[in-house]
PDB file of N, CA and C in Angstrom:
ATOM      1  N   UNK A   1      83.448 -46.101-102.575  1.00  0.00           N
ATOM      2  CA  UNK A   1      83.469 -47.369-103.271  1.00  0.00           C
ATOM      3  C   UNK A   1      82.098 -48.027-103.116  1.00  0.00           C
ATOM      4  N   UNK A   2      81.994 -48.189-104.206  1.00  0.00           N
ATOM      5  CA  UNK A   2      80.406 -48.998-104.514  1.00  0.00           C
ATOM      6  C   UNK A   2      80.576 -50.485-103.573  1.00  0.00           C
ATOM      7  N   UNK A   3      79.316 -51.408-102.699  1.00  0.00           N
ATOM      8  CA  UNK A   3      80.141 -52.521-102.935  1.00  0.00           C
ATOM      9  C   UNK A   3      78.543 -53.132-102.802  1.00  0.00           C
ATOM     10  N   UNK A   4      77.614 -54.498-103.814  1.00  0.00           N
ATOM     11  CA  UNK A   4      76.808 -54.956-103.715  1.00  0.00           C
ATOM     12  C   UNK A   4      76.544 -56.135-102.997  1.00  0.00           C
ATOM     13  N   UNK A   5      75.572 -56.999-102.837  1.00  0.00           N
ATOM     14  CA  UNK A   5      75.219 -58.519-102.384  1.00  0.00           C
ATOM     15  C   UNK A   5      74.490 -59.141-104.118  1.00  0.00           C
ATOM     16  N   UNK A   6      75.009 -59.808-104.517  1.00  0.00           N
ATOM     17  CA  UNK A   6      73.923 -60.595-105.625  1.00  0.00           C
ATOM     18  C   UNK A   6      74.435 -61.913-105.540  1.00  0.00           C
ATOM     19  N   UNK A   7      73.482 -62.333-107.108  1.00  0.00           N
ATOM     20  CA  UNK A   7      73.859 -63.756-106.852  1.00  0.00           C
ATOM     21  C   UNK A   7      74.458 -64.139-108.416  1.00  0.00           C
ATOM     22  N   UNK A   8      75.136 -65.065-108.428  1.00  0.00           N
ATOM     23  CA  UNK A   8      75.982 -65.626-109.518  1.00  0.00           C
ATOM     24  C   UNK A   8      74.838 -65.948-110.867  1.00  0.00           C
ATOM     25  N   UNK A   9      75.198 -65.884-111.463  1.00  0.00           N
ATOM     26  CA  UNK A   9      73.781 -66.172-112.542  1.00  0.00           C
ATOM     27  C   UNK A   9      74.928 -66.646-114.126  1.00  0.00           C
ATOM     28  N   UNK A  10      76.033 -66.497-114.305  1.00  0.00           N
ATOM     29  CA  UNK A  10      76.998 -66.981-115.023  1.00  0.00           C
ATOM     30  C   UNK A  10      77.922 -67.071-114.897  1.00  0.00           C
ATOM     31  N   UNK A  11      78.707 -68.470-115.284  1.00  0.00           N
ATOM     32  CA  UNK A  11      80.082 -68.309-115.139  1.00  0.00           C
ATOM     33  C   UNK A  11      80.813 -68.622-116.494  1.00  0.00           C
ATOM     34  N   UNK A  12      80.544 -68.963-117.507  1.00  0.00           N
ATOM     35  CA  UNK A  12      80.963 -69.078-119.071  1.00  0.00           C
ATOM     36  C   UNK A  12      82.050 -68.539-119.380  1.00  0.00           C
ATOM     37  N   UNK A  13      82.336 -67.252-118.592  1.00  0.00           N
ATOM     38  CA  UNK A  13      83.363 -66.605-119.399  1.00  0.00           C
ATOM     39  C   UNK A  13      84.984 -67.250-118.197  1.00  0.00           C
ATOM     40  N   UNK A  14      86.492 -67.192-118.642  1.00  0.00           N
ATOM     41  CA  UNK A  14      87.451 -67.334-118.270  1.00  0.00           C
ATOM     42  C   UNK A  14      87.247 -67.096-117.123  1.00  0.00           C
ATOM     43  N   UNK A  15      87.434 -65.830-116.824  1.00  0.00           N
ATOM     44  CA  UNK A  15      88.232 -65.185-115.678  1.00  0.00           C
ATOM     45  C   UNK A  15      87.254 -64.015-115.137  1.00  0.00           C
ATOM     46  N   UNK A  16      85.413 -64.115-115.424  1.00  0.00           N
ATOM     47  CA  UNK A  16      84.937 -63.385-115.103  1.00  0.00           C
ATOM     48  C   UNK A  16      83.630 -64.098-114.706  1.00  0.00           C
ATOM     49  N   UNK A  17      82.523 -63.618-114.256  1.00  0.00           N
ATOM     50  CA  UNK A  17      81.345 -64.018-114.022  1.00  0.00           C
ATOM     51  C   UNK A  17      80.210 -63.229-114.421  1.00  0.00           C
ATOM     52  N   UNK A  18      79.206 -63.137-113.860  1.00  0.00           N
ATOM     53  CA  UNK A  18      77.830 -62.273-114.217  1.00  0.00           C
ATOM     54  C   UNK A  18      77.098 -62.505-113.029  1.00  0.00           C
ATOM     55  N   UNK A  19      77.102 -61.104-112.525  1.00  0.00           N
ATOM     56  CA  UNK A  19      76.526 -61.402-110.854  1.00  0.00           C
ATOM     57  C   UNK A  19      75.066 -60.237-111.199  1.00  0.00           C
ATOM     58  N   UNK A  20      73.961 -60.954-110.898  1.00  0.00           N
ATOM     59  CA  UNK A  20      72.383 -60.029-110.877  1.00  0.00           C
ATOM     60  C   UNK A  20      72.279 -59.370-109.294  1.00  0.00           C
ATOM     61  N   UNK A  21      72.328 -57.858-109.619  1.00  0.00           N
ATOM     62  CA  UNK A  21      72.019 -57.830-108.366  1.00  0.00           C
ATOM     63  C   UNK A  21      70.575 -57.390-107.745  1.00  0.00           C
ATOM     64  N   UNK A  22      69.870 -57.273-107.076  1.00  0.00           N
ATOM     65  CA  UNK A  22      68.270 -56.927-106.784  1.00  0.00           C
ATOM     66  C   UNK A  22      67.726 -55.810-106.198  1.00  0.00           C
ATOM     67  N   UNK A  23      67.238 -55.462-106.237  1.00  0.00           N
ATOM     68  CA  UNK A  23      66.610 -54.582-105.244  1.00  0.00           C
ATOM     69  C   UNK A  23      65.079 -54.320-104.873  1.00  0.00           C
ATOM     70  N   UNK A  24      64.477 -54.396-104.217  1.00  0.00           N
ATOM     71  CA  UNK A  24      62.872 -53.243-103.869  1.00  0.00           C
ATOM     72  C   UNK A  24      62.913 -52.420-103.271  1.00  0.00           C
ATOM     73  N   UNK A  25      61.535 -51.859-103.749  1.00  0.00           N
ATOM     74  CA  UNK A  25      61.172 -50.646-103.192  1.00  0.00           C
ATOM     75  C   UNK A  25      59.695 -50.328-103.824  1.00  0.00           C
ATOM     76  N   UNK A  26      58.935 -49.167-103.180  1.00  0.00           N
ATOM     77  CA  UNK A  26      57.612 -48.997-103.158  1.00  0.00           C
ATOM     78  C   UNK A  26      57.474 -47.725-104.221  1.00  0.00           C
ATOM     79  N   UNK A  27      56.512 -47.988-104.803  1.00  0.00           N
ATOM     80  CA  UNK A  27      56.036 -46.937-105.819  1.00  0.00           C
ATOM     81  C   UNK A  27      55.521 -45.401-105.367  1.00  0.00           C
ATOM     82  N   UNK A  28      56.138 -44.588-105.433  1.00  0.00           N
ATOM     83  CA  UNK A  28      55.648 -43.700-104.554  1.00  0.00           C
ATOM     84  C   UNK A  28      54.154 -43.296-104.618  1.00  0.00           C
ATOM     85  N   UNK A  29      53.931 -43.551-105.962  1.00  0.00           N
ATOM     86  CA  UNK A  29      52.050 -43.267-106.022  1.00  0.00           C
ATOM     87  C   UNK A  29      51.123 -44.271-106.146  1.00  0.00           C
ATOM     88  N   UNK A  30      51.519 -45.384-106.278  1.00  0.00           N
ATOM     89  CA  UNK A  30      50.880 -46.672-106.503  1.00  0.00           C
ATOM     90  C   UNK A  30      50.851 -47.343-105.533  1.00  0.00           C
ATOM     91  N   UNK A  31      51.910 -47.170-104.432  1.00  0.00           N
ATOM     92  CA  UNK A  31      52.301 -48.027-103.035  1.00  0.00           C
ATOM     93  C   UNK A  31      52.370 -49.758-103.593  1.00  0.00           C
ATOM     94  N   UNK A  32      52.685 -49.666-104.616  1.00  0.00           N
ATOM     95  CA  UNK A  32      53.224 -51.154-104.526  1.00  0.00           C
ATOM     96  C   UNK A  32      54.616 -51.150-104.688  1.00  0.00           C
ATOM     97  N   UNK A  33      55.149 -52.958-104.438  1.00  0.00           N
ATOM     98  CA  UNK A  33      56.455 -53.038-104.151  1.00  0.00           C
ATOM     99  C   UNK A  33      56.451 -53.516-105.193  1.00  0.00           C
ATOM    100  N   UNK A  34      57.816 -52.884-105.574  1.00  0.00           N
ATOM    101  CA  UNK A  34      58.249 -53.268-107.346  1.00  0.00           C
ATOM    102  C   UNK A  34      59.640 -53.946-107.008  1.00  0.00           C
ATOM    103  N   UNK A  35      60.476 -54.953-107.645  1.00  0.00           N
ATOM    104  CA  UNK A  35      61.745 -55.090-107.762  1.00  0.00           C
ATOM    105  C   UNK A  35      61.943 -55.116-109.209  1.00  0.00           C
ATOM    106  N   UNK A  36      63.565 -54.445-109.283  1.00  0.00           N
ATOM    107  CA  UNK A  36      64.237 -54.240-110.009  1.00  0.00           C
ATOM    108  C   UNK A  36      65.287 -55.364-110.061  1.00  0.00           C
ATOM    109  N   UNK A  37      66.482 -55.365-110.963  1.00  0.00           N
ATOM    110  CA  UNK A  37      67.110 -55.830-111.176  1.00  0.00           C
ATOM    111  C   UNK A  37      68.598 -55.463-111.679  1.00  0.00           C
ATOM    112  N   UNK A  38      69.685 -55.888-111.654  1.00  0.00           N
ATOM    113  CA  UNK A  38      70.435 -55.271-112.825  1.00  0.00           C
ATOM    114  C   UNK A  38      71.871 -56.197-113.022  1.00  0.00           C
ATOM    115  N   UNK A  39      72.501 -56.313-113.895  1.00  0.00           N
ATOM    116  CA  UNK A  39      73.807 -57.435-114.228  1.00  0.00           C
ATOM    117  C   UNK A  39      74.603 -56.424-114.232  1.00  0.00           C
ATOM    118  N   UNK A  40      76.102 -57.042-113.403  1.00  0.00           N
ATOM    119  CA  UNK A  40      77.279 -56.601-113.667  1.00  0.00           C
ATOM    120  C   UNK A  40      78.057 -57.803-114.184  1.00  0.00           C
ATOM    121  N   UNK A  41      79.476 -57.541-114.928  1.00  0.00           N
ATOM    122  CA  UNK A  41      79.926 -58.527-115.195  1.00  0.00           C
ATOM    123  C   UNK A  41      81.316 -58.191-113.863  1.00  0.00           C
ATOM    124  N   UNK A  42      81.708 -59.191-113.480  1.00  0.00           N
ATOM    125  CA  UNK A  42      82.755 -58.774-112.369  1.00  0.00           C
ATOM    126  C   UNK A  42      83.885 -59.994-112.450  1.00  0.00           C
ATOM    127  N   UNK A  43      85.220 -59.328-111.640  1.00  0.00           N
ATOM    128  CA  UNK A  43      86.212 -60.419-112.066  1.00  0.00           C
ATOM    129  C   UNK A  43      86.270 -61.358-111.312  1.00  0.00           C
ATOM    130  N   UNK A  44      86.246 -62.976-111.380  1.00  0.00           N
ATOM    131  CA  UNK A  44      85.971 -63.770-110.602  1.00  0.00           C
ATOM    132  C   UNK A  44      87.684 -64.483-110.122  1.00  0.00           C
ATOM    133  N   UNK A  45      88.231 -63.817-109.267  1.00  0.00           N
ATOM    134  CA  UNK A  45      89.330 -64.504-108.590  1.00  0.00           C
ATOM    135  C   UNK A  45      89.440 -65.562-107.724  1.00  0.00           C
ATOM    136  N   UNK A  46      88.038 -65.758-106.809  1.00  0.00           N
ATOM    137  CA  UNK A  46      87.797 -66.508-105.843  1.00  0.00           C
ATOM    138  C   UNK A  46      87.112 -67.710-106.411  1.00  0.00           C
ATOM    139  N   UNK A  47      86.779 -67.786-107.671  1.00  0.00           N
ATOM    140  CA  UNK A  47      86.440 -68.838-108.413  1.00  0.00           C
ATOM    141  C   UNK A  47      84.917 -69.253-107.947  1.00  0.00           C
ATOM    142  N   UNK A  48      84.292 -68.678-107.871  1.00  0.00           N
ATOM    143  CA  UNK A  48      82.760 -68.404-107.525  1.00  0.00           C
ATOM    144  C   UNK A  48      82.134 -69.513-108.112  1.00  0.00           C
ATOM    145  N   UNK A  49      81.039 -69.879-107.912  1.00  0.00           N
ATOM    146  CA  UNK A  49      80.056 -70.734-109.016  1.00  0.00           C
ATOM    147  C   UNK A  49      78.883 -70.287-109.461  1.00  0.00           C
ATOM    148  N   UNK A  50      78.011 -71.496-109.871  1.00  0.00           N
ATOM    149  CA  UNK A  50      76.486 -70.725-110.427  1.00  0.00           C
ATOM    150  C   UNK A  50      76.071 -70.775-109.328  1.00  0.00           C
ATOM    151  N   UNK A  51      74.999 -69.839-108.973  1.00  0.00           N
ATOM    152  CA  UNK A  51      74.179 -69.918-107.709  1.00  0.00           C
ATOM    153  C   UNK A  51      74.824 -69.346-106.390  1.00  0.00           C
ATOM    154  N   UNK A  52      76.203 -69.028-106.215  1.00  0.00           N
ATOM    155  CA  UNK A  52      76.710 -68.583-105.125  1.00  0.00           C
ATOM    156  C   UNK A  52      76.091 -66.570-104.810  1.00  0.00           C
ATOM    157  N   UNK A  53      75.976 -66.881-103.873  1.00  0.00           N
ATOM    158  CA  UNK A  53      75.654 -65.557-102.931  1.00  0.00           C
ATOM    159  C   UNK A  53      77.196 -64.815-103.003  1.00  0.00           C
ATOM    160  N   UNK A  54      76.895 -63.738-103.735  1.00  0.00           N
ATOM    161  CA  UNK A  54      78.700 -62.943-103.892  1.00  0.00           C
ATOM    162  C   UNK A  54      78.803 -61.310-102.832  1.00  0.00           C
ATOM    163  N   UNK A  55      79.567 -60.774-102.572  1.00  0.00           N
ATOM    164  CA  UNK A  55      79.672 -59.566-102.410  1.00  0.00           C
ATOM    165  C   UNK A  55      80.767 -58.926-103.253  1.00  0.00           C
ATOM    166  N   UNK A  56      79.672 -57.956-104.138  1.00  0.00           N
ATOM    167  CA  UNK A  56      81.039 -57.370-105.050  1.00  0.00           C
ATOM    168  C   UNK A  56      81.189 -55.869-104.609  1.00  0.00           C
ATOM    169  N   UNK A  57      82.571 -54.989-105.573  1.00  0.00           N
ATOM    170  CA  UNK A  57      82.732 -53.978-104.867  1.00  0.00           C
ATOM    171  C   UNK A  57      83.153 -53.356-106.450  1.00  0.00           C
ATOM    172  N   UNK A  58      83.159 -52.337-106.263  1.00  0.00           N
ATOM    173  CA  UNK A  58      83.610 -51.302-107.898  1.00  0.00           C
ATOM    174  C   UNK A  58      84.949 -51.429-107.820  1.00  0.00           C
ATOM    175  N   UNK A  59      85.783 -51.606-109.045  1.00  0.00           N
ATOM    176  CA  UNK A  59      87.371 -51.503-108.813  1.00  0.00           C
ATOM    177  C   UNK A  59      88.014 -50.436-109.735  1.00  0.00           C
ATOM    178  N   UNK A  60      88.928 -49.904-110.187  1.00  0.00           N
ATOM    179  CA  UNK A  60      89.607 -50.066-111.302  1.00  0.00           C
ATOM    180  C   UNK A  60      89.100 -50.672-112.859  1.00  0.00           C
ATOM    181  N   UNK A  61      88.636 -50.005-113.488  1.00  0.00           N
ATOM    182  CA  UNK A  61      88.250 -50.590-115.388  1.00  0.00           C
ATOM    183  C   UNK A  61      89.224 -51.698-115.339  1.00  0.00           C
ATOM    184  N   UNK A  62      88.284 -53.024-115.613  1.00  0.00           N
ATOM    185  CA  UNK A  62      89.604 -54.183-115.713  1.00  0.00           C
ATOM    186  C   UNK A  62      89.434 -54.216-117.257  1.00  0.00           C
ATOM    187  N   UNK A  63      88.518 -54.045-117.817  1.00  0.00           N
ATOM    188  CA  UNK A  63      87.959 -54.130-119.572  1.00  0.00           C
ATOM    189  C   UNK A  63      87.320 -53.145-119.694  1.00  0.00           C
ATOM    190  N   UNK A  64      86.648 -53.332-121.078  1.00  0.00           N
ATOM    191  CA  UNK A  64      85.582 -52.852-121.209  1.00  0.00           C
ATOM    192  C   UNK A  64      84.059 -52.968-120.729  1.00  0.00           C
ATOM    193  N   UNK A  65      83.852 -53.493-119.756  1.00  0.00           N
ATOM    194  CA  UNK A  65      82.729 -54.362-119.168  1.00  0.00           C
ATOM    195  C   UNK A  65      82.899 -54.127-117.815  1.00  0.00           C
ATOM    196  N   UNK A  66      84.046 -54.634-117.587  1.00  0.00           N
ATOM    197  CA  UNK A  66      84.522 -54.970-116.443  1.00  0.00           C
ATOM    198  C   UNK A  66      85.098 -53.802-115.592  1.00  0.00           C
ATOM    199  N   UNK A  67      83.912 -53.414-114.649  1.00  0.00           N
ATOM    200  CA  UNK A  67      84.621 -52.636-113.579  1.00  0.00           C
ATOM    201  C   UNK A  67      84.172 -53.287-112.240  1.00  0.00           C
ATOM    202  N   UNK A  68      84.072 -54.677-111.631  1.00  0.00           N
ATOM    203  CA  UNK A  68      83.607 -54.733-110.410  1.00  0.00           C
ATOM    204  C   UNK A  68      84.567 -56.322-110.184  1.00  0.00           C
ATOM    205  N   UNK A  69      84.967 -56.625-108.730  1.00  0.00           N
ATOM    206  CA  UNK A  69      85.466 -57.851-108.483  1.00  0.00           C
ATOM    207  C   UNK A  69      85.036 -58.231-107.669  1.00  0.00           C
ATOM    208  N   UNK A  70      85.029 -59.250-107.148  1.00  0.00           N
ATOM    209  CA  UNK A  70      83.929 -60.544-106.178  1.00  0.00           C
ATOM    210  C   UNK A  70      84.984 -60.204-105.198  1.00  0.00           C
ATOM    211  N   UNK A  71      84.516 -59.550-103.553  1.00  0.00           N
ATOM    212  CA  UNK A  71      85.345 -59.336-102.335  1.00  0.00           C
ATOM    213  C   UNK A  71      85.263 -60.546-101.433  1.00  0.00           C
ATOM    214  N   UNK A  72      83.972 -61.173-101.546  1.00  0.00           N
ATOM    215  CA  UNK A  72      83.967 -62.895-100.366  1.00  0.00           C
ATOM    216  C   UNK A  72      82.527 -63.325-101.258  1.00  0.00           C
ATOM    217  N   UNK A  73      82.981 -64.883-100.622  1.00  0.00           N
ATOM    218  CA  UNK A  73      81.221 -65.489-101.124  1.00  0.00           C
ATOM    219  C   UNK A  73      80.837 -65.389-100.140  1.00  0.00           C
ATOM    220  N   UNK A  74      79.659 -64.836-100.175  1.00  0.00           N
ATOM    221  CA  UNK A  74      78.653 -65.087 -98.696  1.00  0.00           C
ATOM    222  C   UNK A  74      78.021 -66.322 -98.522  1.00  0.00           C
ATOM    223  N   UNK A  75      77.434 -66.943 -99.437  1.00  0.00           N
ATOM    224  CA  UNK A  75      76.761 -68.250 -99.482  1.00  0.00           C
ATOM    225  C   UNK A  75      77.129 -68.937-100.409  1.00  0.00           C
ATOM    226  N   UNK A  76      77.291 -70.386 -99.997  1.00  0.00           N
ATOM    227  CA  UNK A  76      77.830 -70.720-101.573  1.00  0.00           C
ATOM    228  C   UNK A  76      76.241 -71.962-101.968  1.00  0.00           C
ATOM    229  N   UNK A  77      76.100 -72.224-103.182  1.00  0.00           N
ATOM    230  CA  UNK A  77      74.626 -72.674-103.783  1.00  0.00           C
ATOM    231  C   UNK A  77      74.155 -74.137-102.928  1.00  0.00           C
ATOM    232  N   UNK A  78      73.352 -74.082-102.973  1.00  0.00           N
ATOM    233  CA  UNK A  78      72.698 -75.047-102.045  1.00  0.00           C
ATOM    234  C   UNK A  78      72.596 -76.692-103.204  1.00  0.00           C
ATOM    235  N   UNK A  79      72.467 -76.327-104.387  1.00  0.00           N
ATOM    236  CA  UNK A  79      72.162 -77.372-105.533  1.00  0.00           C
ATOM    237  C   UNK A  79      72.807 -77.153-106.590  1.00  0.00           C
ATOM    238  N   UNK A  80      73.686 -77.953-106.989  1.00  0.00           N
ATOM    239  CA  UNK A  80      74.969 -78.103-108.223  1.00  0.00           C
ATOM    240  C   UNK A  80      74.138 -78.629-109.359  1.00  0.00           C
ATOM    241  N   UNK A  81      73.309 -78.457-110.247  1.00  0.00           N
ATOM    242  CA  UNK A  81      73.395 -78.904-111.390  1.00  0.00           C
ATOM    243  C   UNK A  81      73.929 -79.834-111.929  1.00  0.00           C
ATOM    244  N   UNK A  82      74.116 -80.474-112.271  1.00  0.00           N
ATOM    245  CA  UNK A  82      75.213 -81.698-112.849  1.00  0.00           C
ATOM    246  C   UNK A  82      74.530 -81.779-113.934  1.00  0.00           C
ATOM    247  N   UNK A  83      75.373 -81.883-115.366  1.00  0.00           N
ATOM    248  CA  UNK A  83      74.960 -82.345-116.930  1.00  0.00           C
ATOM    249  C   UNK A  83      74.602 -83.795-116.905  1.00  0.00           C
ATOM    250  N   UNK A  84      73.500 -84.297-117.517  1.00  0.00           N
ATOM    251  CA  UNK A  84      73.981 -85.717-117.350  1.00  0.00           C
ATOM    252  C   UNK A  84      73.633 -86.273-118.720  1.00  0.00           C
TER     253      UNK A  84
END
């Protein structure tokens, strides 16, 4: 079982989110540090927010999109946005 650390980057949809997750690493011929990136969409049960620190894990195809669910928040966002 797959299971990542990212961070919340959408919550728009119902019953799901959009978690980015990160990574680095060094170029093997260039020796620089590059980061990558990549979006999953995952099912949000724990009701996550924008900006929260998630740990997700691979599940079961919940959709078409959707194969990953939020296991705990690790951090939750330091600064709420508010519309005003």
């Amino acid at each position: 079982m797959k299971t990542f650390v990212g961070k919340v980057t959408s919550t728009k949809m119902m019953k799901s989110a959009t978690v980015t997750v990160g990574h680095t690493w060094t170029h093997p011929k260039y020796k620089k540090t590059v980061q990558k990136s990549k979006k999953y969409i995952v099912d949000n049960n724990l009701n996550a927010n924008l900006g929260d620190t998630v740990e997700i894990a691979e599940t079961k195809p919940l959709s078409k999109r959707k194969h990953f669910a939020i296991i705990k928040i690790v951090e939750t966002a330091k600064i709420i946005n508010a519309a005003v």
